[in-house]
Protein backbone atom coordinates (compact mmCIF):
# COMPACT_ATOMS: atom_id res chain seq x y z
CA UNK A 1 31.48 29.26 -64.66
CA UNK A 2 28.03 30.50 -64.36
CA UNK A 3 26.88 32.32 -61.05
CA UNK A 4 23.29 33.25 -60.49
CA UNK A 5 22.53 36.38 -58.49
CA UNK A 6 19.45 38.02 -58.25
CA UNK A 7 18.41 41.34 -56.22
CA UNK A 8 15.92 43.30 -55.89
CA UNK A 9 16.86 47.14 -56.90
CA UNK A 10 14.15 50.08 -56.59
CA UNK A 11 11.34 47.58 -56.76
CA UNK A 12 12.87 45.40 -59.74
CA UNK A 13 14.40 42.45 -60.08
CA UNK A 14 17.74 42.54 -61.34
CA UNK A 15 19.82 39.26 -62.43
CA UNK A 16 23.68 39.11 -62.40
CA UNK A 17 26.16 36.33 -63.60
CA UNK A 18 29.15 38.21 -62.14
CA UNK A 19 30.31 39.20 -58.30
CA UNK A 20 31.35 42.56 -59.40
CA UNK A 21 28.49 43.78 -61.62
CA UNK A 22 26.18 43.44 -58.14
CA UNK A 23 25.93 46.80 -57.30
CA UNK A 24 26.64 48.62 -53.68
CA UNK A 25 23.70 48.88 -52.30
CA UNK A 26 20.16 47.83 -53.49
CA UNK A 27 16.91 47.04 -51.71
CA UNK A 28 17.51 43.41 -51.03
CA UNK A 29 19.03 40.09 -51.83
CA UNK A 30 16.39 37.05 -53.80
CA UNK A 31 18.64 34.76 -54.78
CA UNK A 32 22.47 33.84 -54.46
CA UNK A 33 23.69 31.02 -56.59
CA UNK A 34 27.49 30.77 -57.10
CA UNK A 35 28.21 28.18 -59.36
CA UNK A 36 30.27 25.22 -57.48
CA UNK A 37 32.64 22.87 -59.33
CA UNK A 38 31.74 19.17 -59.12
CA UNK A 39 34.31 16.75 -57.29
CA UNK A 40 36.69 16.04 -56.98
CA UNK A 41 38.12 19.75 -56.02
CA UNK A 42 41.55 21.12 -56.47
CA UNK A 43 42.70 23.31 -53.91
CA UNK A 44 42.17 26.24 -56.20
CA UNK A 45 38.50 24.70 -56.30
CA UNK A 46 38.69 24.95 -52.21
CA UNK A 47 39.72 28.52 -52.22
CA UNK A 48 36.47 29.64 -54.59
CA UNK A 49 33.95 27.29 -52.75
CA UNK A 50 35.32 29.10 -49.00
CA UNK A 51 34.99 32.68 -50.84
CA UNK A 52 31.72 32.83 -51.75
CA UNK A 53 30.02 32.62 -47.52
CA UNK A 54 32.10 36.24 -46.91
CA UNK A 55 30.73 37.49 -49.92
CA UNK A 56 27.04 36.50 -49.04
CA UNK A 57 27.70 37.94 -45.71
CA UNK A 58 29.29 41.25 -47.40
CA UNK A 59 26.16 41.13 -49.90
CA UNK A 60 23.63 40.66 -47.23
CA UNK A 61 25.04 43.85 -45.56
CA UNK A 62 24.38 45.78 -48.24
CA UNK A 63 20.86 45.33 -48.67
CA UNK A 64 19.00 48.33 -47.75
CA UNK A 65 15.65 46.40 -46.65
């Protein structure tokens, strides 16, 4: 699995490939690219999909900007 998260912290771009290296609070949010298994989906593949819109809303909140 490969996500693709990129933020902007203290005026630089910083890229991430994991959820919990993103740090707590940074200027603002450039890109958010969780990686999403192709079909067919299990239900464990249903479960990671409908995680990742609380997480952009958690990550949006902690943009500073």
């Amino acid at each position: 699995m490969k996500h693709e998260f990129i933020i902007l912290l203290n005026g630089e771009l910083k890229t991430y490939e994991r959820w919990e290296d993103i740090p707590k609070k940074f200027d603002a949010v450039i890109k958010f690219n969780p990686y999403m298994p192709p079909p067919p989906h299990t239900k464990e593949d249903h479960e990671e999909i409908e995680s990742w819109m609380p997480r952009f809303q958690e990550l949006m909140k902690r943009g500073t900007l």
